[in-house]
PDB file of N, CA and C in Angstrom:
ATOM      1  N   UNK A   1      87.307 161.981   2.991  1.00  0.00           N
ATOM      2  CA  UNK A   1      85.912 162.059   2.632  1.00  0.00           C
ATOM      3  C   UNK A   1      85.373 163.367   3.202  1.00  0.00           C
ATOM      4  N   UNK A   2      84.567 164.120   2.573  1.00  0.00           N
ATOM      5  CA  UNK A   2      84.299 165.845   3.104  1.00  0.00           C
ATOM      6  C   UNK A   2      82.746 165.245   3.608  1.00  0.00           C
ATOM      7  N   UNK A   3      82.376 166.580   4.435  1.00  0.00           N
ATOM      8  CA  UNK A   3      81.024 166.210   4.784  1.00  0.00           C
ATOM      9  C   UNK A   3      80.111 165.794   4.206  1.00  0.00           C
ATOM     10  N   UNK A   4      79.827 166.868   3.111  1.00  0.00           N
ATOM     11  CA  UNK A   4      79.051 166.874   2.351  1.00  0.00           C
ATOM     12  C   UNK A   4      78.987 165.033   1.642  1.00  0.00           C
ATOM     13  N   UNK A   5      79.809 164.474   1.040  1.00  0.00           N
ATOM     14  CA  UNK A   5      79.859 163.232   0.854  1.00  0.00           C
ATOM     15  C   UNK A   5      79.624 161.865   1.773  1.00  0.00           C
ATOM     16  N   UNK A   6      79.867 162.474   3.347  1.00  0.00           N
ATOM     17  CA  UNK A   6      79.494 161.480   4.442  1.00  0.00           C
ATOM     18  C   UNK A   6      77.893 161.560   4.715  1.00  0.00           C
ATOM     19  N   UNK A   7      77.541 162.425   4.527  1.00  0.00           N
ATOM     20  CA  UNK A   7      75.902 162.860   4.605  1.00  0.00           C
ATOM     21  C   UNK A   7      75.062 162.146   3.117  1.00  0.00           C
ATOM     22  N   UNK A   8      75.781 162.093   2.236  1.00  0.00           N
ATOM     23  CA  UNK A   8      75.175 161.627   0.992  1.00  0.00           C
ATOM     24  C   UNK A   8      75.227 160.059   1.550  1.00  0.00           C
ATOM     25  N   UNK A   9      76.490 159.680   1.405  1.00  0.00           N
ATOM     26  CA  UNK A   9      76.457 157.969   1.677  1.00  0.00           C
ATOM     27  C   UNK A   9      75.178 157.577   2.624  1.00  0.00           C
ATOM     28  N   UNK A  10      75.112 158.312   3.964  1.00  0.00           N
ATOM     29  CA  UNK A  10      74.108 157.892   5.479  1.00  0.00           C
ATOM     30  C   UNK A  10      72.770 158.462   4.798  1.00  0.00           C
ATOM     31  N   UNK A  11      73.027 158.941   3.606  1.00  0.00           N
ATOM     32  CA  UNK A  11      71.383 159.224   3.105  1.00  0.00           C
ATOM     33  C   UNK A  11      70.416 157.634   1.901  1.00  0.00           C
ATOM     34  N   UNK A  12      71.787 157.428   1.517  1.00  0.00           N
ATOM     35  CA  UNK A  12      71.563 155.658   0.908  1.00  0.00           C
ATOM     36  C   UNK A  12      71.794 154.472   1.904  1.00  0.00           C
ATOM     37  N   UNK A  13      72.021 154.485   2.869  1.00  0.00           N
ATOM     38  CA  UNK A  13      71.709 153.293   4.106  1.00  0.00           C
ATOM     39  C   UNK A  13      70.648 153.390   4.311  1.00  0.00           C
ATOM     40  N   UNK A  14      70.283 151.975   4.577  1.00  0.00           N
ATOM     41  CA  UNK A  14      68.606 151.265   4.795  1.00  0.00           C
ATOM     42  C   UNK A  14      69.245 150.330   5.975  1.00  0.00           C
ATOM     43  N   UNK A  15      67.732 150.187   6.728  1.00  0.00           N
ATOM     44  CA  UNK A  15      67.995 149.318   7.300  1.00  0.00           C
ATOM     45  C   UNK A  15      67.629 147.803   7.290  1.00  0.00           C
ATOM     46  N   UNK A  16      68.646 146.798   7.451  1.00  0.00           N
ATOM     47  CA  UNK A  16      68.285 145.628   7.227  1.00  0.00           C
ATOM     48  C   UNK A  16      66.969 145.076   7.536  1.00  0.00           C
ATOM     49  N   UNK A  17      66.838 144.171   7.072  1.00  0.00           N
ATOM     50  CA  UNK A  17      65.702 143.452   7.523  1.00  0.00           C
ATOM     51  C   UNK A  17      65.873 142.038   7.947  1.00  0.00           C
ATOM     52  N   UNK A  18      65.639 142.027   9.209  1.00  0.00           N
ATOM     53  CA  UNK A  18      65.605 140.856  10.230  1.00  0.00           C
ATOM     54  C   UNK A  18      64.522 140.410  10.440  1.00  0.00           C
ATOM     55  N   UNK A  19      64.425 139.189  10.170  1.00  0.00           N
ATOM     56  CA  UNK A  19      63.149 137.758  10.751  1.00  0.00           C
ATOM     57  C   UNK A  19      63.621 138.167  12.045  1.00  0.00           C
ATOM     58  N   UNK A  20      62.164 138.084  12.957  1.00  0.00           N
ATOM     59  CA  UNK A  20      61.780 138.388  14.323  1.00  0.00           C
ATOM     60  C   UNK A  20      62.127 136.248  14.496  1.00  0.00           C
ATOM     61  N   UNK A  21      62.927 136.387  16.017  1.00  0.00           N
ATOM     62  CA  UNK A  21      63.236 134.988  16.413  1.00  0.00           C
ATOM     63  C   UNK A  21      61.856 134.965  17.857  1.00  0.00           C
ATOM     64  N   UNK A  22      61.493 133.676  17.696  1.00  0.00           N
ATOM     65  CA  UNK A  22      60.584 133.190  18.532  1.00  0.00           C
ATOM     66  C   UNK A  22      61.143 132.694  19.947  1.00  0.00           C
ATOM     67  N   UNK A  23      60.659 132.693  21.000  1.00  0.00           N
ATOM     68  CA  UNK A  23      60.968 132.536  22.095  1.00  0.00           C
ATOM     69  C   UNK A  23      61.758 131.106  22.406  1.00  0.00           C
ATOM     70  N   UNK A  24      60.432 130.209  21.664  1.00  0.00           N
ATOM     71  CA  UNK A  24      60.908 128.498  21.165  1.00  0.00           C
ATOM     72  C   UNK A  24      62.061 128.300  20.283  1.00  0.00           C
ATOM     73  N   UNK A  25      62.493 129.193  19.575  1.00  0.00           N
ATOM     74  CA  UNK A  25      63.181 128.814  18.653  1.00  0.00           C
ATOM     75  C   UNK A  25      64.869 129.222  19.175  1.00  0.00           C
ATOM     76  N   UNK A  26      64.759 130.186  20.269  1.00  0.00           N
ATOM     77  CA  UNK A  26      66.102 130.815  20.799  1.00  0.00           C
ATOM     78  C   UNK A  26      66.607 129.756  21.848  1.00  0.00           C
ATOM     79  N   UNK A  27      65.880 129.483  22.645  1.00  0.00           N
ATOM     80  CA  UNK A  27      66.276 128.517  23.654  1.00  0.00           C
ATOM     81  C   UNK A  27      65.911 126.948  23.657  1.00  0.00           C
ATOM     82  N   UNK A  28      65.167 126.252  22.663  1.00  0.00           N
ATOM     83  CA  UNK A  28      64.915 125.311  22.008  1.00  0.00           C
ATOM     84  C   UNK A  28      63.708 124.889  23.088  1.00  0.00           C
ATOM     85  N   UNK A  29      63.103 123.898  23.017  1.00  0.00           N
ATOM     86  CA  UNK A  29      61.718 123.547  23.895  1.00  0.00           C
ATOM     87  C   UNK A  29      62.014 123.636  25.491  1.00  0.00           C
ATOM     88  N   UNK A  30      60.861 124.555  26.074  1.00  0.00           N
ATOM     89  CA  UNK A  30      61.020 124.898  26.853  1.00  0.00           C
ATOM     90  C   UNK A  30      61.512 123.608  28.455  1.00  0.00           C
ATOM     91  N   UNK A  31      60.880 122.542  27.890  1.00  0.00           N
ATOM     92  CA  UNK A  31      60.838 121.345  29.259  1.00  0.00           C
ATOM     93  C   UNK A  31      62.066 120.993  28.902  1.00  0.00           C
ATOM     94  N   UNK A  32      62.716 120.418  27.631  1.00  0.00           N
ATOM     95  CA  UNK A  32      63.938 119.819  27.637  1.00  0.00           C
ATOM     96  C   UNK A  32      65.077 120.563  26.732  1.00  0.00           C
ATOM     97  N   UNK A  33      65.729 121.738  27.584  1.00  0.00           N
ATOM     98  CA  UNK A  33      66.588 122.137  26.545  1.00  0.00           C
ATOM     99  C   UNK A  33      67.874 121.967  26.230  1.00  0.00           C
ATOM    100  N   UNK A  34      68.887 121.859  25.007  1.00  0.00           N
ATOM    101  CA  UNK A  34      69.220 121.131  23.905  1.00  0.00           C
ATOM    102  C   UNK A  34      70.825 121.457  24.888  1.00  0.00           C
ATOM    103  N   UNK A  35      71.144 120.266  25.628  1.00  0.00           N
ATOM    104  CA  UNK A  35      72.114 120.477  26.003  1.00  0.00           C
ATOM    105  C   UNK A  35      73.555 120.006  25.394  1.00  0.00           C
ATOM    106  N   UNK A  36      73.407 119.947  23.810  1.00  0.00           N
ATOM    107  CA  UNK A  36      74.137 118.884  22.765  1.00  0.00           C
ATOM    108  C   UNK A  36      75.054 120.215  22.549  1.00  0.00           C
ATOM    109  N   UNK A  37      74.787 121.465  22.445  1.00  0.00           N
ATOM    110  CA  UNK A  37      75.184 122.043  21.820  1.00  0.00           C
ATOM    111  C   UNK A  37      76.276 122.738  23.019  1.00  0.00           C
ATOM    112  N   UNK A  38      76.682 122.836  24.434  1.00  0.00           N
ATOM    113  CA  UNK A  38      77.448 122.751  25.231  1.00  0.00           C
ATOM    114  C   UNK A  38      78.433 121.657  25.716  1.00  0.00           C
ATOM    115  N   UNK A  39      78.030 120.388  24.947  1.00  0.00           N
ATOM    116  CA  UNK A  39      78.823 119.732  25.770  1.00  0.00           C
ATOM    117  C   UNK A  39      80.256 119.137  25.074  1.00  0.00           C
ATOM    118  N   UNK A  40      80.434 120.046  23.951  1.00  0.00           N
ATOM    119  CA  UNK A  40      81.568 119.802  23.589  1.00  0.00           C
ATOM    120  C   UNK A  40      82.613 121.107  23.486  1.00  0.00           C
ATOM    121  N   UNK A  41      81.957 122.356  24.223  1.00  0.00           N
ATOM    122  CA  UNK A  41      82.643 122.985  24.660  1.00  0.00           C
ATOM    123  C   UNK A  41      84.196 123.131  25.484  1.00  0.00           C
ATOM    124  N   UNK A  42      85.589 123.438  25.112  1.00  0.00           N
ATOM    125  CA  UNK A  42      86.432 123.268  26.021  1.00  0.00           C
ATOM    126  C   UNK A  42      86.287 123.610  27.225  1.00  0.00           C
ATOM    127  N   UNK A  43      86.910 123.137  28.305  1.00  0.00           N
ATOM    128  CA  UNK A  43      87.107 123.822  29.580  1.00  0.00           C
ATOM    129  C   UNK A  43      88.715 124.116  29.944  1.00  0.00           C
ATOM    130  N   UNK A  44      89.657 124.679  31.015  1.00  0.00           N
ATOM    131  CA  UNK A  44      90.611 124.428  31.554  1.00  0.00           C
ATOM    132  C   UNK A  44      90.375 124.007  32.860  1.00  0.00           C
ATOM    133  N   UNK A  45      90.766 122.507  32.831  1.00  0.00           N
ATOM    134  CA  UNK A  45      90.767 122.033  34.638  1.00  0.00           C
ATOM    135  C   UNK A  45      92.181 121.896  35.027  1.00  0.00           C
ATOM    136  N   UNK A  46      92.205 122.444  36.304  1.00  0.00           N
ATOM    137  CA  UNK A  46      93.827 122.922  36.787  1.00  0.00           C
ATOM    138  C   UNK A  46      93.566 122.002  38.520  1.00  0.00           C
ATOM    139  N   UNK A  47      94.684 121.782  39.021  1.00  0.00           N
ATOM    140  CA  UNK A  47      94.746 121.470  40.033  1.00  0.00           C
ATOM    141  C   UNK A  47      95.791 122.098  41.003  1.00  0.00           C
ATOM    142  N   UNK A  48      95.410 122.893  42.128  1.00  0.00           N
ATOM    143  CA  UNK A  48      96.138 123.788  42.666  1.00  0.00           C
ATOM    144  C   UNK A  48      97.253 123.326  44.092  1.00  0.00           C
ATOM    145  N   UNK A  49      98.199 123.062  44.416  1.00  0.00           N
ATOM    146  CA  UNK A  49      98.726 121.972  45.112  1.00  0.00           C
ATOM    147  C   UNK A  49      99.015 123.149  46.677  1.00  0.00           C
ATOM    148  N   UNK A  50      98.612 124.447  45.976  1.00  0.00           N
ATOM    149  CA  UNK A  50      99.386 125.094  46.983  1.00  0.00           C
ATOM    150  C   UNK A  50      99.281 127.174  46.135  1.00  0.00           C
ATOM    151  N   UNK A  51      99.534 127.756  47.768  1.00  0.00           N
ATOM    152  CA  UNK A  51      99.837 129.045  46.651  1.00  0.00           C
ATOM    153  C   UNK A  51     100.444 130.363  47.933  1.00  0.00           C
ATOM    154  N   UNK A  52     101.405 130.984  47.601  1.00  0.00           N
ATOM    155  CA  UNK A  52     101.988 131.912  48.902  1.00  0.00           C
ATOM    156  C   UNK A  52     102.077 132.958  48.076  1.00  0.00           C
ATOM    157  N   UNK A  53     102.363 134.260  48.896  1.00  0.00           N
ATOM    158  CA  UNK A  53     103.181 135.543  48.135  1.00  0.00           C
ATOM    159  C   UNK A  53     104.151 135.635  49.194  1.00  0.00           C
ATOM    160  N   UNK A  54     105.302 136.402  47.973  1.00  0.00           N
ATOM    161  CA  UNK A  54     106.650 136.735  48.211  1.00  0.00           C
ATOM    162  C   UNK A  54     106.496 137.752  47.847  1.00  0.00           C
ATOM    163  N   UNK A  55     107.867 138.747  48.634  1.00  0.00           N
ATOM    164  CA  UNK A  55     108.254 139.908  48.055  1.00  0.00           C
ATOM    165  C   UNK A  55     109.028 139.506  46.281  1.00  0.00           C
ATOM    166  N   UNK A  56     108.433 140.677  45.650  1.00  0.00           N
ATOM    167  CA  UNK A  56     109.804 140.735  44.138  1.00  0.00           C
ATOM    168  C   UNK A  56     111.282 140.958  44.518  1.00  0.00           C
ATOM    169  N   UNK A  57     111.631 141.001  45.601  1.00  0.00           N
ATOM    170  CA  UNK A  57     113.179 140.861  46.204  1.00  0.00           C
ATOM    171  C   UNK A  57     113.391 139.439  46.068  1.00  0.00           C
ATOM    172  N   UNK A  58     112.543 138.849  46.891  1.00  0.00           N
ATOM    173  CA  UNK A  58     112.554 137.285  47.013  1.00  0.00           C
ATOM    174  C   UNK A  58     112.747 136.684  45.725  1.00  0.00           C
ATOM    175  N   UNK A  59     111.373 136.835  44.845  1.00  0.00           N
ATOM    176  CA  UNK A  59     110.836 136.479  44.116  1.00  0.00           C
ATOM    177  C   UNK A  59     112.140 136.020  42.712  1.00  0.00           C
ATOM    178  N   UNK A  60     113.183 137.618  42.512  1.00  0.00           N
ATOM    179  CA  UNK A  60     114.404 137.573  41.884  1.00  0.00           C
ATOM    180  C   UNK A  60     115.910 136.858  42.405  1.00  0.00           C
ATOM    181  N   UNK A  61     115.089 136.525  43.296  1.00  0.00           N
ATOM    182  CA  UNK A  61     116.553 136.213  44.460  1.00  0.00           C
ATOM    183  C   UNK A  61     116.534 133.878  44.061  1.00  0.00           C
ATOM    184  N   UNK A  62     115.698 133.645  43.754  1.00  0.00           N
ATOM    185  CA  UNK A  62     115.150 132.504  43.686  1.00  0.00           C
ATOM    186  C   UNK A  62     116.372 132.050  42.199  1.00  0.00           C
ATOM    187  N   UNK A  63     116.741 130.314  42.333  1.00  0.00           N
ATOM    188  CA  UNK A  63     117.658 130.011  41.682  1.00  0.00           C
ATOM    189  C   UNK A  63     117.723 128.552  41.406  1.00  0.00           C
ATOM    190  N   UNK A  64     117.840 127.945  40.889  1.00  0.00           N
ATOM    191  CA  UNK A  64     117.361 126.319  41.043  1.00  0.00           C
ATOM    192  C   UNK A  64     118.309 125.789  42.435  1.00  0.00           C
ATOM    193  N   UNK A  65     116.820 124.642  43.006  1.00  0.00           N
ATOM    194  CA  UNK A  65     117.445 124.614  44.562  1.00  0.00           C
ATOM    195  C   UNK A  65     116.621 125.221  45.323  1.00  0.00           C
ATOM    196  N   UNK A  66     115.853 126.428  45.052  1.00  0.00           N
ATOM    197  CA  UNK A  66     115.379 127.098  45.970  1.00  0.00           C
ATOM    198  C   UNK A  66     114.006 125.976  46.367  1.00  0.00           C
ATOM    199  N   UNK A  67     113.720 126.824  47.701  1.00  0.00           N
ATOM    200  CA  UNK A  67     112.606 125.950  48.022  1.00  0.00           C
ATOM    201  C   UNK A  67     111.710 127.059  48.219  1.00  0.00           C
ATOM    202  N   UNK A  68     110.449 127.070  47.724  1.00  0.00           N
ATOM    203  CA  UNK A  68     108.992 127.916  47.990  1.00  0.00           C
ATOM    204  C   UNK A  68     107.859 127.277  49.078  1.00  0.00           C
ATOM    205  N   UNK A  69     107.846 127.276  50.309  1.00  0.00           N
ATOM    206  CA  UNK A  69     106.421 127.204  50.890  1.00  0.00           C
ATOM    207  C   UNK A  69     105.404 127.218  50.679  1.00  0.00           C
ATOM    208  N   UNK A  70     104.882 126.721  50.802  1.00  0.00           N
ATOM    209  CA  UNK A  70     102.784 126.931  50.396  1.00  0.00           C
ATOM    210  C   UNK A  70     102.685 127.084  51.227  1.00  0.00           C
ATOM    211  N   UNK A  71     100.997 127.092  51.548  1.00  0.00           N
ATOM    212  CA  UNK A  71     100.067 127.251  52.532  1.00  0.00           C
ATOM    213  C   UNK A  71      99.531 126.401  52.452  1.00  0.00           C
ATOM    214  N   UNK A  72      99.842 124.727  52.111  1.00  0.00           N
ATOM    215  CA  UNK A  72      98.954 123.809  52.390  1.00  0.00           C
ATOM    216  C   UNK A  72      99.973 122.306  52.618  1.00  0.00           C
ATOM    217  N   UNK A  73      99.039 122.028  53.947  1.00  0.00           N
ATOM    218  CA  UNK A  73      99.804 120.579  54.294  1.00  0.00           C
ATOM    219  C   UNK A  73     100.613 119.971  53.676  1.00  0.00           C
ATOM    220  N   UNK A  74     101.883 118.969  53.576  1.00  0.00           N
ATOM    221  CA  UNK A  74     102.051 117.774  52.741  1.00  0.00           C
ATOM    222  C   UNK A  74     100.684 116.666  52.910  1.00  0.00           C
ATOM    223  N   UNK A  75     100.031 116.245  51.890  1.00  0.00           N
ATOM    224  CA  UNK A  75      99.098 115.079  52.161  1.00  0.00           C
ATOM    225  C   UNK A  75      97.647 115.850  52.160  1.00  0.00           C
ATOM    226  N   UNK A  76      97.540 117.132  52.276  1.00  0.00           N
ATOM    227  CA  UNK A  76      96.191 117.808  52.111  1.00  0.00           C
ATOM    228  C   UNK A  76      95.667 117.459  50.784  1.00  0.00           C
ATOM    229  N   UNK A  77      94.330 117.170  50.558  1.00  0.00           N
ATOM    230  CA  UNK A  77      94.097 117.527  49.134  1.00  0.00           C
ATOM    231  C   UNK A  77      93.619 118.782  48.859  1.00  0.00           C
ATOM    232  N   UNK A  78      93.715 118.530  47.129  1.00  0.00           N
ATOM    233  CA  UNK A  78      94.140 119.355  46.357  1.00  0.00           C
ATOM    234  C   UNK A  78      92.707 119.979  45.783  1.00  0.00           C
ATOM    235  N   UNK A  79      93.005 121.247  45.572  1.00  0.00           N
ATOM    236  CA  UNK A  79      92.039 121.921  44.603  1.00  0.00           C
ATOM    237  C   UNK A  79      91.500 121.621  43.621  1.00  0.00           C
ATOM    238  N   UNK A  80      90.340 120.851  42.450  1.00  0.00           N
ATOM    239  CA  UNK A  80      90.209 120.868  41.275  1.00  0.00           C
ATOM    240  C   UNK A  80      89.212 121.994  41.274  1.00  0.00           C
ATOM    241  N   UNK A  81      89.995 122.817  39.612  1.00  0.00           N
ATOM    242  CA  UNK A  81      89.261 123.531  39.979  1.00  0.00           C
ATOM    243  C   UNK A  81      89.109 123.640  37.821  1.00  0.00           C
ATOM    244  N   UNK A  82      88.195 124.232  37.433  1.00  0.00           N
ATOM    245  CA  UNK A  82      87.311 124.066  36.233  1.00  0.00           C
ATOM    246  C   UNK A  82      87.362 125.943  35.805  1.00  0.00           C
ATOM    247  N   UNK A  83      88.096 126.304  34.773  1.00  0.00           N
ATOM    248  CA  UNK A  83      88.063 127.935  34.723  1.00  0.00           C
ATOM    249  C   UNK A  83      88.028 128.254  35.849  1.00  0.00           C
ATOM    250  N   UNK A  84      89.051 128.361  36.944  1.00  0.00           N
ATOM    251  CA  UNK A  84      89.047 129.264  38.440  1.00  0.00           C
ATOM    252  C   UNK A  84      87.661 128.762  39.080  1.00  0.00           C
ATOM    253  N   UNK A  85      87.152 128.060  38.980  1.00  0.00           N
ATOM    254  CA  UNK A  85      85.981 128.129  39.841  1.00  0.00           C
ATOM    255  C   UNK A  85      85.933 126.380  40.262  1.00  0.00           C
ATOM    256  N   UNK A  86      86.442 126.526  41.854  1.00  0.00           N
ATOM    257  CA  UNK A  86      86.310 125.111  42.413  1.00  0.00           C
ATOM    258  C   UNK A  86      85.258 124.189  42.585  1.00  0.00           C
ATOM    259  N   UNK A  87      85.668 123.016  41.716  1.00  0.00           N
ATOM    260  CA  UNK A  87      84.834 122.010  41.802  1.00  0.00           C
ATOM    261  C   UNK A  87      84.504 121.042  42.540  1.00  0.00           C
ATOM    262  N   UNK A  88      86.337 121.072  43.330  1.00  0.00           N
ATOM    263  CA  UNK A  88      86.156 119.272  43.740  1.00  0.00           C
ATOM    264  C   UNK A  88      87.725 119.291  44.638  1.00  0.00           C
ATOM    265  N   UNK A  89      87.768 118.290  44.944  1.00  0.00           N
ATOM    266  CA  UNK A  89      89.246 117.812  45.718  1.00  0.00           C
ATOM    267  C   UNK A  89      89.716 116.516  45.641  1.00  0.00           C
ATOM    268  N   UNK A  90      90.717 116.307  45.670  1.00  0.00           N
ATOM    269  CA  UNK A  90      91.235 115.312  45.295  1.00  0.00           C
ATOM    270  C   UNK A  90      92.672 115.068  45.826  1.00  0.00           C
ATOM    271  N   UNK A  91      93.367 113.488  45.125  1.00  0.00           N
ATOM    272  CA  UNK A  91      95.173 113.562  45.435  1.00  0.00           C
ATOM    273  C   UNK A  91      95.489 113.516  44.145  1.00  0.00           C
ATOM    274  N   UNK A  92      97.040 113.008  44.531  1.00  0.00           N
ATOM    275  CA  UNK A  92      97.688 112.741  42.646  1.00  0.00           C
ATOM    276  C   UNK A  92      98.067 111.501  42.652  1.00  0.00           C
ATOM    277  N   UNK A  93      98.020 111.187  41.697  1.00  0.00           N
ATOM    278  CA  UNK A  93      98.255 109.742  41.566  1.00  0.00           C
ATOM    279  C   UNK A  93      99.071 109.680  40.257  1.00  0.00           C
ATOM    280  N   UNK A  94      99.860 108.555  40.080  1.00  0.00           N
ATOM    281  CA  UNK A  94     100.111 108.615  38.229  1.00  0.00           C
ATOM    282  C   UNK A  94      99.734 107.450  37.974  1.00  0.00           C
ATOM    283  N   UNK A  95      99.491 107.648  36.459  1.00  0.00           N
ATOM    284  CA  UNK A  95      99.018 106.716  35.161  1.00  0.00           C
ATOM    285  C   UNK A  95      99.498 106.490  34.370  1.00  0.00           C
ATOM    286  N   UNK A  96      99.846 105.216  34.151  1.00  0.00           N
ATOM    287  CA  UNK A  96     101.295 105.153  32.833  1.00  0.00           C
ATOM    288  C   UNK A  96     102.338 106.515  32.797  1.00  0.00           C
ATOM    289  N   UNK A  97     102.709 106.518  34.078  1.00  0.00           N
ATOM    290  CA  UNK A  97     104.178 108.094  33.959  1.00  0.00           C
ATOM    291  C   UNK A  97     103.490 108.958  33.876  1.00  0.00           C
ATOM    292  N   UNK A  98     102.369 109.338  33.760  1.00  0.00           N
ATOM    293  CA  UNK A  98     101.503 110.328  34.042  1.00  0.00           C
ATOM    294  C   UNK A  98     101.154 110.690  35.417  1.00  0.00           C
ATOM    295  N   UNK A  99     100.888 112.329  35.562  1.00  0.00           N
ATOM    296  CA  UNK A  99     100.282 112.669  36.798  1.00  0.00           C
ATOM    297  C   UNK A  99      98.790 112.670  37.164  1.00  0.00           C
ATOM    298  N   UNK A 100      98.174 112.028  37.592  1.00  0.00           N
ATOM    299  CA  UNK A 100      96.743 112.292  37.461  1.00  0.00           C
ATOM    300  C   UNK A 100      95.998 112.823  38.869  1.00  0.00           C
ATOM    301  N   UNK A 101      94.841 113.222  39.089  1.00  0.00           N
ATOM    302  CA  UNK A 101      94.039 112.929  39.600  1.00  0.00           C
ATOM    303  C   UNK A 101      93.166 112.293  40.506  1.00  0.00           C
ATOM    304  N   UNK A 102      93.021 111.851  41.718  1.00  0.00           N
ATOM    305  CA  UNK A 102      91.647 110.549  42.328  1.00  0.00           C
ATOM    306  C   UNK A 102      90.869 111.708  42.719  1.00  0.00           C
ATOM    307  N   UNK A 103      89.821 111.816  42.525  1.00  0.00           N
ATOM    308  CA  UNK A 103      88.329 113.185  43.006  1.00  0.00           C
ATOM    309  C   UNK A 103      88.380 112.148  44.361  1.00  0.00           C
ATOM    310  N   UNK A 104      88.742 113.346  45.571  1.00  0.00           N
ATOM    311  CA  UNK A 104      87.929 112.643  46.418  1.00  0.00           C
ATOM    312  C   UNK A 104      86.613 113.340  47.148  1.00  0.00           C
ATOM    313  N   UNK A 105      86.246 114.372  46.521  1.00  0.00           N
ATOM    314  CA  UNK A 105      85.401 115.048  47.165  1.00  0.00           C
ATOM    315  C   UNK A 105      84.476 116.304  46.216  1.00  0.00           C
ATOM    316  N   UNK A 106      83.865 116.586  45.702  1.00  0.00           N
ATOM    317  CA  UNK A 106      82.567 116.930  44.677  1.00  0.00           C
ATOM    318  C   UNK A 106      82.381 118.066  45.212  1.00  0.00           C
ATOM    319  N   UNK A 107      82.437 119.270  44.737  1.00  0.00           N
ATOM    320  CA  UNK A 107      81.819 120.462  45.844  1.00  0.00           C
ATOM    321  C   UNK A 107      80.316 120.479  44.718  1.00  0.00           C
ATOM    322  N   UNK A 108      79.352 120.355  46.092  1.00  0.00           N
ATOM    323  CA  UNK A 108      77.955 120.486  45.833  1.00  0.00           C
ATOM    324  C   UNK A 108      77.853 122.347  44.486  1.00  0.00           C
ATOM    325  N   UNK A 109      76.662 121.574  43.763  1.00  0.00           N
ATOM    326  CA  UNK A 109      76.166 122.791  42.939  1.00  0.00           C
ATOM    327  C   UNK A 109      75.863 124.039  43.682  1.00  0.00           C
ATOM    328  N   UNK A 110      74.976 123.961  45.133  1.00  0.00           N
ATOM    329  CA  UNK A 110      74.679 125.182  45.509  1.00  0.00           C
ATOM    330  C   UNK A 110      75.834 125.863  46.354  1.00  0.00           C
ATOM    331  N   UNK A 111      77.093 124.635  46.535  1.00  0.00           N
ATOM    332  CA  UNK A 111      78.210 125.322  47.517  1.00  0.00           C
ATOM    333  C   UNK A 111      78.846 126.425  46.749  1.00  0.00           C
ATOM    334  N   UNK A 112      79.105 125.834  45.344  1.00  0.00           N
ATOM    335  CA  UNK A 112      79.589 126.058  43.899  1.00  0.00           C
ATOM    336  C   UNK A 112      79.073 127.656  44.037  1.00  0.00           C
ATOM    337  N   UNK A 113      77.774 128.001  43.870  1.00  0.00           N
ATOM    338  CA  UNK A 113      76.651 129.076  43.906  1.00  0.00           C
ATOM    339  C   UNK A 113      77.140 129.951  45.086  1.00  0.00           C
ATOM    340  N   UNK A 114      77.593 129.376  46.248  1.00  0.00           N
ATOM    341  CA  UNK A 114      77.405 130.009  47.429  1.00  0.00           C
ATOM    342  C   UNK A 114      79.260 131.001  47.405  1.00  0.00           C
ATOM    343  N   UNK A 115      80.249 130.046  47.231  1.00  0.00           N
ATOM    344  CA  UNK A 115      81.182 130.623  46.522  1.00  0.00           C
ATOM    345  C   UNK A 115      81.629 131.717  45.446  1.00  0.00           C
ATOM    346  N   UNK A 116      80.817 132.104  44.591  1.00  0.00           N
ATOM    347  CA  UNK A 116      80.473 132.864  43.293  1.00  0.00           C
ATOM    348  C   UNK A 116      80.217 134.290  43.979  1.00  0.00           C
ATOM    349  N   UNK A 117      79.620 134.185  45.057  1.00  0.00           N
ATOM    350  CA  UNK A 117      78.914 135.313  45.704  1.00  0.00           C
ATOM    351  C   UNK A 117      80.111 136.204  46.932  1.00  0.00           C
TER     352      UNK A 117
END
């Protein structure tokens, strides 16, 4: 495309026309707002049992059999944690052959806040 032809085209563009959105209408009523539309959002909740670093010597040297250390007790609980960001604590338990979950402990909203920072 030569100049002369890129200058013709940007001389026939207009600009759209957009309805102006209302304050009420973006965030839905101000006292109770519309929390329907988040709550079927996915999340990833992970539970963290433990976590160390190794050298990449180590790291390649590893073979079934090997054993890895953590940094956390046998019997400590565990991390729940919601997209990287800790929620809660808990043990494991299973459920029909499943691994699950017991919450034993809620980390408060403003601890949540205080963490972030």
């Amino acid at each position: 495309m030569s100049e002369e032809q890129a200058q013709d085209g940007a001389a026939d563009a207009q600009a759209a026309a957009l309805d102006e959105l209302s304050s009420t209408a973006a965030s839905g009523s101000e006292s109770n707002p519309d929390l329907e539309v988040v709550l079927d959002i996915p999340v990833k909740i992970a539970m963290e049992v433990g976590a160390t670093q190794i050298s990449i010597r180590n790291l390649l040297q590893l073979n079934q059999g090997s054993v890895i250390e953590l940094d956390r007790l046998a019997g400590e609980p565990l991390d729940v944690t919601v997209n990287g960001t800790l929620i809660a604590h808990g043990e494991v338990v299973v459920v029909n052959e499943k691994f699950g979950i017991r919450v034993t402990d809620v980390i408060s909203p403003s601890e949540r806040i205080k963490r972030l920072k």
